[in-house]
Protein backbone atom coordinates (compact mmCIF):
# COMPACT_ATOMS: atom_id res chain seq x y z
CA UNK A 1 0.00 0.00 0.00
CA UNK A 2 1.61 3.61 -0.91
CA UNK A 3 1.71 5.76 1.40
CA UNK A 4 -0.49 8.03 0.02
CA UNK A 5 -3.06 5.35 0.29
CA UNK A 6 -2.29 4.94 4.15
CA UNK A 7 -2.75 8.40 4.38
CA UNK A 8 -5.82 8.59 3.29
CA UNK A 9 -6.89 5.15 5.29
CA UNK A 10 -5.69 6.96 8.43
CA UNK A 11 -7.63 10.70 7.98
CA UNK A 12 -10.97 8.55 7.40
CA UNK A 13 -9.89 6.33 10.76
CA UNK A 14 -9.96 9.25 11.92
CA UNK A 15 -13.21 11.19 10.23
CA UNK A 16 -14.77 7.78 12.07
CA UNK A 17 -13.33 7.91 15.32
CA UNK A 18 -14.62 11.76 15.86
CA UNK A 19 -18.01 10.82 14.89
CA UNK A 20 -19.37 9.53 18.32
CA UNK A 21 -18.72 13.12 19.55
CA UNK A 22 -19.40 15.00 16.35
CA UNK A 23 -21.65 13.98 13.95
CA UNK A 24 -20.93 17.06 11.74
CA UNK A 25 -18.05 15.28 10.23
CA UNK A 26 -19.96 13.64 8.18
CA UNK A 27 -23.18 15.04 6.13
CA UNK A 28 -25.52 11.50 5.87
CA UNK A 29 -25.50 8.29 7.55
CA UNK A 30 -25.10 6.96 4.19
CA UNK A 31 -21.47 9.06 4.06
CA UNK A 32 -20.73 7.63 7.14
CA UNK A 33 -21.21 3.97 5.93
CA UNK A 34 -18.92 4.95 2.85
CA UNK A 35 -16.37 6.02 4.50
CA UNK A 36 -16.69 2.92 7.27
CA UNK A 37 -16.83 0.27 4.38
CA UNK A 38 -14.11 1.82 2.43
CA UNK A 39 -11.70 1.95 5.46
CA UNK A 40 -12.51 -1.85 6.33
CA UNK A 41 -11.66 -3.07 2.56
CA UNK A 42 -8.18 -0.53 3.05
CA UNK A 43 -7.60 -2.32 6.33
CA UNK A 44 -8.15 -6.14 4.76
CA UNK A 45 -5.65 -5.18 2.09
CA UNK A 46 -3.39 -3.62 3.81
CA UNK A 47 -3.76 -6.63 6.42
CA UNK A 48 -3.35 -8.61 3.59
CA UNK A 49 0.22 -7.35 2.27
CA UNK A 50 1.50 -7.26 5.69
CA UNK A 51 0.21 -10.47 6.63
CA UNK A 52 -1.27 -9.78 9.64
CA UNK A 53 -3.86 -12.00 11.72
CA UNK A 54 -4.19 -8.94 13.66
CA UNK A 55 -6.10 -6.93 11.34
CA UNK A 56 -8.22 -9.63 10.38
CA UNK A 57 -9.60 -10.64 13.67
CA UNK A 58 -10.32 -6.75 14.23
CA UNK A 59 -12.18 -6.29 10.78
CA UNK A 60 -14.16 -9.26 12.35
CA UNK A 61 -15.09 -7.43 15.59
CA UNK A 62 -16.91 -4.71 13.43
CA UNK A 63 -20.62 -4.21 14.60
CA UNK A 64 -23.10 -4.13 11.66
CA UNK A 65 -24.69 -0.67 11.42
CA UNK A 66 -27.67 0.07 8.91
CA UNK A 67 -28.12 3.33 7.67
CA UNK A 68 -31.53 3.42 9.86
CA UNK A 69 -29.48 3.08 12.81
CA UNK A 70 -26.75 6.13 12.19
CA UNK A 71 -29.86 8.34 11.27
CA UNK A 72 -31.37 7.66 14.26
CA UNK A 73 -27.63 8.55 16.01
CA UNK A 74 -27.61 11.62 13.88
CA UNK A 75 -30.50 12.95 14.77
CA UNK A 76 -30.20 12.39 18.31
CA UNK A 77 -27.07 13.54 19.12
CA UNK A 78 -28.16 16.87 16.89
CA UNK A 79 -31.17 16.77 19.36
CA UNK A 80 -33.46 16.64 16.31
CA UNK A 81 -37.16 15.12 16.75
CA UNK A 82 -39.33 13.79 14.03
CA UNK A 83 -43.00 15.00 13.53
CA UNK A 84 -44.38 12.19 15.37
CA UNK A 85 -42.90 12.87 18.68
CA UNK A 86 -44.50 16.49 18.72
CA UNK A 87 -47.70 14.87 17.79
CA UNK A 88 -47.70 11.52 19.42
CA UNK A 89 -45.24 12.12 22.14
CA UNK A 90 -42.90 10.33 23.86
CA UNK A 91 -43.93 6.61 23.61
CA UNK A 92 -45.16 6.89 19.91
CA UNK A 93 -42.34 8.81 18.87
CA UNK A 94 -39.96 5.56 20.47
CA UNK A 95 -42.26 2.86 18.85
CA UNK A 96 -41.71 4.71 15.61
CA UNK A 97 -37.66 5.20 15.93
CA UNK A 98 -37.47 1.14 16.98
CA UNK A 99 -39.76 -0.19 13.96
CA UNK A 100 -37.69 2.06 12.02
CA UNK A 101 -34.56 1.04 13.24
CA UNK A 102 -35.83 -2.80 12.69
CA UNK A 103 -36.25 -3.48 16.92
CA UNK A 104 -32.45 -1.48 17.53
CA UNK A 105 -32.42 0.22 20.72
CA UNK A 106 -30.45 3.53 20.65
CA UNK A 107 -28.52 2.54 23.71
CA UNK A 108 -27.44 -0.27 21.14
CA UNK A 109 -26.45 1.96 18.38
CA UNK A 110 -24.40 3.69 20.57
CA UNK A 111 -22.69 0.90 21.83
CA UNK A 112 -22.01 -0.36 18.43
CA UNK A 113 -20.62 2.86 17.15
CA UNK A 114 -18.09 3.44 20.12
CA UNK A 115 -17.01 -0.39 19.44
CA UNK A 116 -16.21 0.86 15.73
CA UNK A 117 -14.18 3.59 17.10
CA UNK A 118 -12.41 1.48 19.68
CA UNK A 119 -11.28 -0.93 16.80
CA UNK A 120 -10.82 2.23 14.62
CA UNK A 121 -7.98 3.95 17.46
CA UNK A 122 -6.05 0.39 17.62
CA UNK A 123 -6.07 0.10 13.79
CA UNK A 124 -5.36 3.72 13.20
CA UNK A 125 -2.01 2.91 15.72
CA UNK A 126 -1.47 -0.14 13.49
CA UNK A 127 -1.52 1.60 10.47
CA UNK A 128 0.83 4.02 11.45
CA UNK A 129 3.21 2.11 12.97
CA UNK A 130 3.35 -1.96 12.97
CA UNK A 131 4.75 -2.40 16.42
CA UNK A 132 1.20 -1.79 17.46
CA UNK A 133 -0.01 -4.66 16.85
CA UNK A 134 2.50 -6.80 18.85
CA UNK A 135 1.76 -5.08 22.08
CA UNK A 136 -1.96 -4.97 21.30
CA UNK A 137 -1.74 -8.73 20.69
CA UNK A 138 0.33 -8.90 24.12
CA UNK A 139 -2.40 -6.84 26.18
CA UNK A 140 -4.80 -8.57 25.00
């Protein structure tokens, strides 16, 4: 991989690490999930050329996130309400955000997302320098 290349995998590590604190770094959920499934092929080749189980096992750890679910984020941590929440209220406005979100609690799409940027800091280490990975792999 050239270096530009692990540039680039390393500023969108990071574009996904900030998001649990600021959503603004990205415009859609469907952005986000770009930039998310691009990094994870970048990691699996560049796990590939350096031959690293490492990597591997981490891409494997990944939460699945539906676009659903990071709208739902989005417009929560932007304190944003739908229409049915001013009319309905509280309870309707919930029912609505879980069929929507296919039964996903939002406690659960937060856990998910600060699992992605857990991975995302140890890779983003990896990727910039190799040694990472033996002391990760150490720690446990």
């Amino acid at each position: 991989m050239r270096e530009s290349e692990i540039q680039i995998l390393k500023k969108s590590l990071n574009v996904i690490i900030d998001f649990y604190e600021r959503v603004e770094m990205v415009n859609s959920s469907s952005e986000f999930l770009e930039i998310h499934n691009r990094n994870i092929k970048m990691l699996a080749d560049l796990g590939f050329e350096r031959q690293s189980i490492f990597i591997k096992k981490c891409i494997g750890d990944y939460p699945t996130l539906r676009v659903s679910e990071i709208e739902l984020f989005i417009s929560r941590q932007r304190k944003e309400r739908s229409f049915l929440w001013f009319v309905g209220g509280r309870r309707v406005g919930f029912i609505h955000d879980l069929i929507k979100t296919r039964g996903v609690l939002l406690s659960q799409i937060k856990k998910k997302i600060s699992k992605i940027k857990e991975l995302n800091i140890k890779l983003y280490k990896v990727v910039e320098n190799p040694i990472f990975e033996e002391v990760y792999e150490k720690i446990g």
